[in-house]
PDB file of N, CA and C in Angstrom:
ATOM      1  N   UNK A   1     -19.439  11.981  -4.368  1.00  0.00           N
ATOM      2  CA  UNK A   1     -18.135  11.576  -4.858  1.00  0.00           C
ATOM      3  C   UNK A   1     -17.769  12.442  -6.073  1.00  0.00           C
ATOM      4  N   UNK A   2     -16.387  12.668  -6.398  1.00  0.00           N
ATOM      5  CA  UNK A   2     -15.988  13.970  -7.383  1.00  0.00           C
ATOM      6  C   UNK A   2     -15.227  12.723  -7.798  1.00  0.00           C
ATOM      7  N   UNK A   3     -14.853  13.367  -9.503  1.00  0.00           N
ATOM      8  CA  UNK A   3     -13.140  12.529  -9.972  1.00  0.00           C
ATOM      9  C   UNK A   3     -12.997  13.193 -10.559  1.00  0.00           C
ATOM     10  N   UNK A   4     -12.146  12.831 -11.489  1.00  0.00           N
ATOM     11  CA  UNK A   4     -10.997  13.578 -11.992  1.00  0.00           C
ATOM     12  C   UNK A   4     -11.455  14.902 -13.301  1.00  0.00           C
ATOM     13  N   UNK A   5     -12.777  14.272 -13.464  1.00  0.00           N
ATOM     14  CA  UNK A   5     -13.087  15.031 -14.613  1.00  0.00           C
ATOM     15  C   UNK A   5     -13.544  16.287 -14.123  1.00  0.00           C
ATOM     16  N   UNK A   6     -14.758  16.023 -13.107  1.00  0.00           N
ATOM     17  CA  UNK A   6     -15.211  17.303 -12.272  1.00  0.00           C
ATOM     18  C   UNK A   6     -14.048  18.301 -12.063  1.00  0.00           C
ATOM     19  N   UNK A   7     -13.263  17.518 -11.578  1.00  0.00           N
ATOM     20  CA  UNK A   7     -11.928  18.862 -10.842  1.00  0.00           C
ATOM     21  C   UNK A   7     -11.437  19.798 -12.065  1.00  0.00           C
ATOM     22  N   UNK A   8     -11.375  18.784 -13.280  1.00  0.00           N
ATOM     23  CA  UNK A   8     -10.709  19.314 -14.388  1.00  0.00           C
ATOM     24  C   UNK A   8     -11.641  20.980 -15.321  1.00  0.00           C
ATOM     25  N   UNK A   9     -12.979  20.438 -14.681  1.00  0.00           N
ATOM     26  CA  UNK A   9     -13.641  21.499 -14.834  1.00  0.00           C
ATOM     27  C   UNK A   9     -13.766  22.382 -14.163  1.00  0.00           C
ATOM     28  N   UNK A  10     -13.924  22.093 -12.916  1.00  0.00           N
ATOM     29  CA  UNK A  10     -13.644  23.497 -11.378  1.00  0.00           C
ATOM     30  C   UNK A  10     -12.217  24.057 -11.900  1.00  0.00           C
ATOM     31  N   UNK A  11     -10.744  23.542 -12.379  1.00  0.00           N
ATOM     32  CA  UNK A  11     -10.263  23.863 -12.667  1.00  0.00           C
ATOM     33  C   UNK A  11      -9.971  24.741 -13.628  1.00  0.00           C
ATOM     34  N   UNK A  12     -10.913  24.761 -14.705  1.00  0.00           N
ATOM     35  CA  UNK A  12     -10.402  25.706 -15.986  1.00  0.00           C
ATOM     36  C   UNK A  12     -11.602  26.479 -15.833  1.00  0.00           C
ATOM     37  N   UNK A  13     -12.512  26.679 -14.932  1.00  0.00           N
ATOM     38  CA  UNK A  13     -13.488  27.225 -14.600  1.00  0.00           C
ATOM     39  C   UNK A  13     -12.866  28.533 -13.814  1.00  0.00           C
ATOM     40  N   UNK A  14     -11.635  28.086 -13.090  1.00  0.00           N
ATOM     41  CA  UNK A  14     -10.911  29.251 -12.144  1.00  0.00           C
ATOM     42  C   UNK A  14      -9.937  29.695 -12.608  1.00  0.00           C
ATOM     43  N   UNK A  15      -9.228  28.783 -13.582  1.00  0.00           N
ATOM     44  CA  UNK A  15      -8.588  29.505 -14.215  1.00  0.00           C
ATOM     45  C   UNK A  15      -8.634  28.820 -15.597  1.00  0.00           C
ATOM     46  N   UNK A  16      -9.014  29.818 -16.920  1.00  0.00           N
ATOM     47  CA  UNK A  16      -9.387  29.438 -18.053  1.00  0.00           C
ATOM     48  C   UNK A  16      -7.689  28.982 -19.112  1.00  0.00           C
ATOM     49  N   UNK A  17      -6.891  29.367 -18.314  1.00  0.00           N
ATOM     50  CA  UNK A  17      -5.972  29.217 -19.403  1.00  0.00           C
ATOM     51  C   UNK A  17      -5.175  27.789 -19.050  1.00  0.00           C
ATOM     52  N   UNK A  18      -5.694  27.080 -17.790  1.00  0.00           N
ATOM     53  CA  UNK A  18      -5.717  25.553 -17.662  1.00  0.00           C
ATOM     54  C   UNK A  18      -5.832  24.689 -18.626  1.00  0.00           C
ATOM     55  N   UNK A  19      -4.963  23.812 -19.364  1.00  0.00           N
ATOM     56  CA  UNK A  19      -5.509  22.859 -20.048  1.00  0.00           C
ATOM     57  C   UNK A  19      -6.262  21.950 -19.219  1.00  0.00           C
ATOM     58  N   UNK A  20      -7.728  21.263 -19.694  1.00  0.00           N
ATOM     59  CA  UNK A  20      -7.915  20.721 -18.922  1.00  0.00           C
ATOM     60  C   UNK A  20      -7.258  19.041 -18.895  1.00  0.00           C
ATOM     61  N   UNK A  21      -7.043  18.606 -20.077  1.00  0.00           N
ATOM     62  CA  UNK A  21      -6.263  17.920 -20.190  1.00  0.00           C
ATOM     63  C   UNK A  21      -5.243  17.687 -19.600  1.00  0.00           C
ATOM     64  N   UNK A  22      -4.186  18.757 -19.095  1.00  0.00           N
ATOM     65  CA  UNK A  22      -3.340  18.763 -18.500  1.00  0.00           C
ATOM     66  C   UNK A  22      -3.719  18.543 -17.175  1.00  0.00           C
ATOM     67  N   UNK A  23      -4.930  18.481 -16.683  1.00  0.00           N
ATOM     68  CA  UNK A  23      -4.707  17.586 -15.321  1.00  0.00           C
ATOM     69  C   UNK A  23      -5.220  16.901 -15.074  1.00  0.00           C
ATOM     70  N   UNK A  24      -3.973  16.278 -14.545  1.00  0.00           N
ATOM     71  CA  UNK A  24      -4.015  14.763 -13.310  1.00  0.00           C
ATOM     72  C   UNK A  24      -3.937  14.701 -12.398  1.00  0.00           C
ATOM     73  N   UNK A  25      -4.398  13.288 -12.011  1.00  0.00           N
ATOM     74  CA  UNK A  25      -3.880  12.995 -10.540  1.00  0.00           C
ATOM     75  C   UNK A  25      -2.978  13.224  -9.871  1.00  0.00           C
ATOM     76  N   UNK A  26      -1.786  13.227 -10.431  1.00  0.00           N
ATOM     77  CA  UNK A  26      -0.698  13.487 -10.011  1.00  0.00           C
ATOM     78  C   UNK A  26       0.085  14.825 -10.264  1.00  0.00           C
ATOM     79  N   UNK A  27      -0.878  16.122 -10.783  1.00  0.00           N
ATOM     80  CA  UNK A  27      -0.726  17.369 -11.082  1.00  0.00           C
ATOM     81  C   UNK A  27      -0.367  18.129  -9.864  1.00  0.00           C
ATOM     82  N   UNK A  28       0.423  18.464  -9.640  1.00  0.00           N
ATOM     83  CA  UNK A  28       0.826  19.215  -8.393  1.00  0.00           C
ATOM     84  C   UNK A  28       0.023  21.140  -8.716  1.00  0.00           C
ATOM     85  N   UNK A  29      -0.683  21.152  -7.575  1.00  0.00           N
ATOM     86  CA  UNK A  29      -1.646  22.360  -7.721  1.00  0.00           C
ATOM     87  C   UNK A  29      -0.562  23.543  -7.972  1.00  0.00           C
ATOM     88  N   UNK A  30      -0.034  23.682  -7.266  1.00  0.00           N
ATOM     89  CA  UNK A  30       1.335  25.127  -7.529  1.00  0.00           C
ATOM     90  C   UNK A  30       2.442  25.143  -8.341  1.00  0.00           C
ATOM     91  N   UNK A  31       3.153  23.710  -8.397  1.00  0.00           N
ATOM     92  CA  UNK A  31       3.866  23.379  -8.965  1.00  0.00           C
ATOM     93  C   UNK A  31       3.547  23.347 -10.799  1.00  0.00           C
ATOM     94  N   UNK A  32       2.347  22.649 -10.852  1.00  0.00           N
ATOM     95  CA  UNK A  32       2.290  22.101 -12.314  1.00  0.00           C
ATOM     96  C   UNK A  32       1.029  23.246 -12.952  1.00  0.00           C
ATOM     97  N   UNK A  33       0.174  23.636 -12.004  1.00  0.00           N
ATOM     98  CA  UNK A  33      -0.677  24.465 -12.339  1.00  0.00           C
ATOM     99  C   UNK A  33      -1.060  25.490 -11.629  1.00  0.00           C
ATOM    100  N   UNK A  34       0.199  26.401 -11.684  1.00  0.00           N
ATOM    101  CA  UNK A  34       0.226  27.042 -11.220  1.00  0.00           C
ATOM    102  C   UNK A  34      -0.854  28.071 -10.128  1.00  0.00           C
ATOM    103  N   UNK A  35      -1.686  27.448  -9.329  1.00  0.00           N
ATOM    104  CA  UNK A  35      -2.359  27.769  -8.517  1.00  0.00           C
ATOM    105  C   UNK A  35      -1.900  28.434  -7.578  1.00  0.00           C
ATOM    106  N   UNK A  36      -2.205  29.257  -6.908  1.00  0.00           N
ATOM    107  CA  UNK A  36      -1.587  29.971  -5.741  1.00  0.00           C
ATOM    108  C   UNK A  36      -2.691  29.434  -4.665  1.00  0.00           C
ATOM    109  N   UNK A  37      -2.714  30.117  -3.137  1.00  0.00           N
ATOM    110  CA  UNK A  37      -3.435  29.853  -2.321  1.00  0.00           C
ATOM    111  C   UNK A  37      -5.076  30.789  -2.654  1.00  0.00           C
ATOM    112  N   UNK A  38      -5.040  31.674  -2.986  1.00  0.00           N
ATOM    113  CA  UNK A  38      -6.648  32.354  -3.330  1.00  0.00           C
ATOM    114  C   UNK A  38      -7.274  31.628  -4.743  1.00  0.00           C
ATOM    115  N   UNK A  39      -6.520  30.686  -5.329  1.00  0.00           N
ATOM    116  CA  UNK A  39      -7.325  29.912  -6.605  1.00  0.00           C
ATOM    117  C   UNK A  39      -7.189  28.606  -5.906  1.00  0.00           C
ATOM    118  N   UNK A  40      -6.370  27.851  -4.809  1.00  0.00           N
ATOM    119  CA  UNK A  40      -7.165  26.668  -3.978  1.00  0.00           C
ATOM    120  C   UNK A  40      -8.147  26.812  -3.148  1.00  0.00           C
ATOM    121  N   UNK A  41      -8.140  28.289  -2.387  1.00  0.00           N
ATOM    122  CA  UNK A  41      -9.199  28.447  -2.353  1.00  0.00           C
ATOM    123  C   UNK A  41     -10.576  28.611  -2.955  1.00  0.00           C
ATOM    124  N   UNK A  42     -10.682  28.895  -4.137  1.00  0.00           N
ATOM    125  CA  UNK A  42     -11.884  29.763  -4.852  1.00  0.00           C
ATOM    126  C   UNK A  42     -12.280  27.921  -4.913  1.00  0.00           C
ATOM    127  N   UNK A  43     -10.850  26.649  -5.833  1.00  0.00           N
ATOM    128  CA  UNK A  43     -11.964  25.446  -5.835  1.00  0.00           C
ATOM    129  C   UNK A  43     -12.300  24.936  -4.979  1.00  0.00           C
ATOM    130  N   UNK A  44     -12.315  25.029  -3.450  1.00  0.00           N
ATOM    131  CA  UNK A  44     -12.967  24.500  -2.736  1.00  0.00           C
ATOM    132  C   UNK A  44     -14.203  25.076  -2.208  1.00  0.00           C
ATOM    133  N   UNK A  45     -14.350  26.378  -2.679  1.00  0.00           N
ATOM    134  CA  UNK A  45     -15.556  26.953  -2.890  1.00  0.00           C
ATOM    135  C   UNK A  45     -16.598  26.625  -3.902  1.00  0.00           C
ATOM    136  N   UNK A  46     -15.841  26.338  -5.005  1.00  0.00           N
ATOM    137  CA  UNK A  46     -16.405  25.697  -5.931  1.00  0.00           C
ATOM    138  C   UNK A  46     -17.267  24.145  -6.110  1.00  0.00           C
ATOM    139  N   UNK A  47     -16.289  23.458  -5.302  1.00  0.00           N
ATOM    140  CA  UNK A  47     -16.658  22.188  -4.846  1.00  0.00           C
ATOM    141  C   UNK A  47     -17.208  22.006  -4.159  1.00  0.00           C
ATOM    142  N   UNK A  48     -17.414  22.785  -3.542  1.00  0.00           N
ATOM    143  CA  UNK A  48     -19.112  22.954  -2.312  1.00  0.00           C
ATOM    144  C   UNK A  48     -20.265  23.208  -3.077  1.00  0.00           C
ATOM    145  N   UNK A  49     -20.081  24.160  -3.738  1.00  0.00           N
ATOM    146  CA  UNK A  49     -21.043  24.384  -4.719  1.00  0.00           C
ATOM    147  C   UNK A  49     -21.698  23.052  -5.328  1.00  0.00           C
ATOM    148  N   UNK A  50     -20.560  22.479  -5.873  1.00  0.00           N
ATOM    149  CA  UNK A  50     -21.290  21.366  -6.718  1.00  0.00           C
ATOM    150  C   UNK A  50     -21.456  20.484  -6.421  1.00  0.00           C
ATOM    151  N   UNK A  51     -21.233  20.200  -5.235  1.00  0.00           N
ATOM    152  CA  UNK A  51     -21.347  18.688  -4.282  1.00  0.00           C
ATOM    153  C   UNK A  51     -22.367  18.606  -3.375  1.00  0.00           C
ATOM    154  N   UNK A  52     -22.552  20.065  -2.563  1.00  0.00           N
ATOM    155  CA  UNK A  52     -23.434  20.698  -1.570  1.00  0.00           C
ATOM    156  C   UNK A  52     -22.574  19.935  -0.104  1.00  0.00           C
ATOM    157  N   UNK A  53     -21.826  19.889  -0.393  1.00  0.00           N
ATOM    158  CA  UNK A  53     -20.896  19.495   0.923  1.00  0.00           C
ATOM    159  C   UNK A  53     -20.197  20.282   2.036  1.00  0.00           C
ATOM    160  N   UNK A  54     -19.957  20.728   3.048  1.00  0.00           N
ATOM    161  CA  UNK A  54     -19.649  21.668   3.881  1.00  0.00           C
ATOM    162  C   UNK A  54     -18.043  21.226   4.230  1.00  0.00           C
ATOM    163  N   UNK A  55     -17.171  21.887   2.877  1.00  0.00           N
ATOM    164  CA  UNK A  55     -15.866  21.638   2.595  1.00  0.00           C
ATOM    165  C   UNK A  55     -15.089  22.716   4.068  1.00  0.00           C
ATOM    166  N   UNK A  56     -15.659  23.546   3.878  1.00  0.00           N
ATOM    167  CA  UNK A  56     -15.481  24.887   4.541  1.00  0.00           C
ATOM    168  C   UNK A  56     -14.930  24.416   6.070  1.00  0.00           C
ATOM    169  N   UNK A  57     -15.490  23.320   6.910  1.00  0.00           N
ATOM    170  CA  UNK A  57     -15.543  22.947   7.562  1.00  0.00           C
ATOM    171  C   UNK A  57     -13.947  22.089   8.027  1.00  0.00           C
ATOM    172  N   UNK A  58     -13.732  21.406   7.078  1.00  0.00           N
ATOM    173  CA  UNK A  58     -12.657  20.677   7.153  1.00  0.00           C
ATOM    174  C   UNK A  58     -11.288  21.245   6.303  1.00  0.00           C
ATOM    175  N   UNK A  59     -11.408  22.256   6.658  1.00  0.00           N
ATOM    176  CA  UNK A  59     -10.364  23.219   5.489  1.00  0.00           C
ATOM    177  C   UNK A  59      -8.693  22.962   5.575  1.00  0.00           C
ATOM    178  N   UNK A  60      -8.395  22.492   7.497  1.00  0.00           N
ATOM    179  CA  UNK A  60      -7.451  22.024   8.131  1.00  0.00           C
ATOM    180  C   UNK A  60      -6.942  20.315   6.973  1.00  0.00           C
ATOM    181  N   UNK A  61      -7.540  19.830   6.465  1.00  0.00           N
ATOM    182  CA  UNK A  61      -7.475  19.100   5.438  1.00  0.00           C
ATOM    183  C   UNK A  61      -6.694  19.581   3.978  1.00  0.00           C
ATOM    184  N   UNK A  62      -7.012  20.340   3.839  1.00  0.00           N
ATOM    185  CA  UNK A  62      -7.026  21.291   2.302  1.00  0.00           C
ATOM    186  C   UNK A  62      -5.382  21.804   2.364  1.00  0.00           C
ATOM    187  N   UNK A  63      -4.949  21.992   3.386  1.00  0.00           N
ATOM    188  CA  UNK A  63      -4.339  22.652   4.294  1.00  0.00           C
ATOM    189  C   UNK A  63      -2.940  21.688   3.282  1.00  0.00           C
ATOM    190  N   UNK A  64      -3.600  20.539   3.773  1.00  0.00           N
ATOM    191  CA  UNK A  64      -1.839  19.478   3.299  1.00  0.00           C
ATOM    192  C   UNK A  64      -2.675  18.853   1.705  1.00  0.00           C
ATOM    193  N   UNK A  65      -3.333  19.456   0.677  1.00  0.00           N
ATOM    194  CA  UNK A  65      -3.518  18.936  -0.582  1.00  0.00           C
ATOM    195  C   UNK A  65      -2.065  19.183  -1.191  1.00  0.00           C
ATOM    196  N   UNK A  66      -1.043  18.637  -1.977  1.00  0.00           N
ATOM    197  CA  UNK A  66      -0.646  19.082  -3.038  1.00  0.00           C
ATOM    198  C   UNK A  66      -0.945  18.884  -4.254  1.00  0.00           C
ATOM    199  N   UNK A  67      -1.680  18.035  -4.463  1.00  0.00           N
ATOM    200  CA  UNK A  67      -2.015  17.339  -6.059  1.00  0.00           C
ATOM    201  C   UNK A  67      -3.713  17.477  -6.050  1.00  0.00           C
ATOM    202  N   UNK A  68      -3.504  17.153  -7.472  1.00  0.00           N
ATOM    203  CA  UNK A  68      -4.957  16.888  -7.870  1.00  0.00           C
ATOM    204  C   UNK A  68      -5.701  15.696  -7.332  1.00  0.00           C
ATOM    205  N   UNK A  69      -4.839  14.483  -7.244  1.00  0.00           N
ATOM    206  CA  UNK A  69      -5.341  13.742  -6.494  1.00  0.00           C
ATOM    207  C   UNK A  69      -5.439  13.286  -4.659  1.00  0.00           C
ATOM    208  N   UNK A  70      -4.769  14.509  -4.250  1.00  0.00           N
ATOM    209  CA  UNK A  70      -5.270  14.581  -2.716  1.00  0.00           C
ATOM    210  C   UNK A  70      -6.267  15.126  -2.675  1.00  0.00           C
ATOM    211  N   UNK A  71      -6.718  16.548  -3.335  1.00  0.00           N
ATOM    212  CA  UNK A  71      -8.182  17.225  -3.177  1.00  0.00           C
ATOM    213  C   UNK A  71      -9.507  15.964  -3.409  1.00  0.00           C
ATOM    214  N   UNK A  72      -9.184  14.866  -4.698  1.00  0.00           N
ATOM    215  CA  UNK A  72     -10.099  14.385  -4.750  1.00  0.00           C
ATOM    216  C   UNK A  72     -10.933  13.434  -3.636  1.00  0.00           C
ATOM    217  N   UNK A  73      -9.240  12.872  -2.787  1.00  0.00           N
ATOM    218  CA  UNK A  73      -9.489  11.974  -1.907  1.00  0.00           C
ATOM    219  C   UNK A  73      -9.957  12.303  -0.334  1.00  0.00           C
ATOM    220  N   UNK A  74      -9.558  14.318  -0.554  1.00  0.00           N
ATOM    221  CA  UNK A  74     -10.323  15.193   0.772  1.00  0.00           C
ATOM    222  C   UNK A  74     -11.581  14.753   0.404  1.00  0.00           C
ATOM    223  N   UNK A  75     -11.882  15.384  -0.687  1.00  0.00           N
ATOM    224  CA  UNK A  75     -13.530  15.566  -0.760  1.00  0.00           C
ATOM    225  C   UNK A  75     -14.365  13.731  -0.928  1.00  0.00           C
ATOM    226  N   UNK A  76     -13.579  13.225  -1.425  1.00  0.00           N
ATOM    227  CA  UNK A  76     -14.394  12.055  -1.333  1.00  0.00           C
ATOM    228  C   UNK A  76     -14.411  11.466   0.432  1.00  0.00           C
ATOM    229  N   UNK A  77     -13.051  11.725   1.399  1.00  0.00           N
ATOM    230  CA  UNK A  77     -13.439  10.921   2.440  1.00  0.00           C
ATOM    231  C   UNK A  77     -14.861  12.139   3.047  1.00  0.00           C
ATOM    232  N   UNK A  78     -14.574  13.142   2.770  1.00  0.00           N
ATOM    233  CA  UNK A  78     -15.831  13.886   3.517  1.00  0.00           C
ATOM    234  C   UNK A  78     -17.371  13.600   3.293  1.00  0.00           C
ATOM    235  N   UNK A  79     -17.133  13.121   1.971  1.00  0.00           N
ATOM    236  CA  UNK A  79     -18.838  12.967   1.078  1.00  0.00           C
ATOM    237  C   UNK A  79     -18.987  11.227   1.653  1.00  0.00           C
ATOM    238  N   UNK A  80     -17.768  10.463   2.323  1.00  0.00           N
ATOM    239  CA  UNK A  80     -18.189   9.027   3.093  1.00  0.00           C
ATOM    240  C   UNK A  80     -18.816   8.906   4.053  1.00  0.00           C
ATOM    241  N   UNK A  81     -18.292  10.410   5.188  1.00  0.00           N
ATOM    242  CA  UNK A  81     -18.472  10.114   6.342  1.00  0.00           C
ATOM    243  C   UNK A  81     -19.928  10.519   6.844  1.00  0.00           C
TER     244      UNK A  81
END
């Protein structure tokens, strides 16, 4: 299971000029932090890393994240099943 704090660190981990403060749940990845598609990618690389979870797999998921709090609720239904 990941929350909000983990992400906040994968986050300023990929990109340092992230407040991490500045994100939430309700942080829109492109919109609010400015992420493009090769830095949603790099954290779900990241989040494999630190979970040991085979994110890679369900990427068709990742696919419809916009917020901070859809990634959390990808990776948590994956780490249920």
């Amino acid at each position: 299971m990941i929350d909000i704090d983990l992400l906040r660190e994968v986050c300023f981990d990929i990109k340092p000029d992230v407040d991490p403060q500045s994100v939430e749940l309700a942080s829109h990845l492109i919109d609010d932090l400015n992420f493009d598609s090769i830095s949603l990618v790099s954290i779900i690389v990241e989040l494999e890393s630190r979970t040991s979870l085979d994110l890679a797999e369900h990427a068709e998921q990742f696919i419809e994240a916009n917020t901070v709090g859809d990634i959390i609720a990808i990776v948590n239904d994956i780490a249920a099943q």
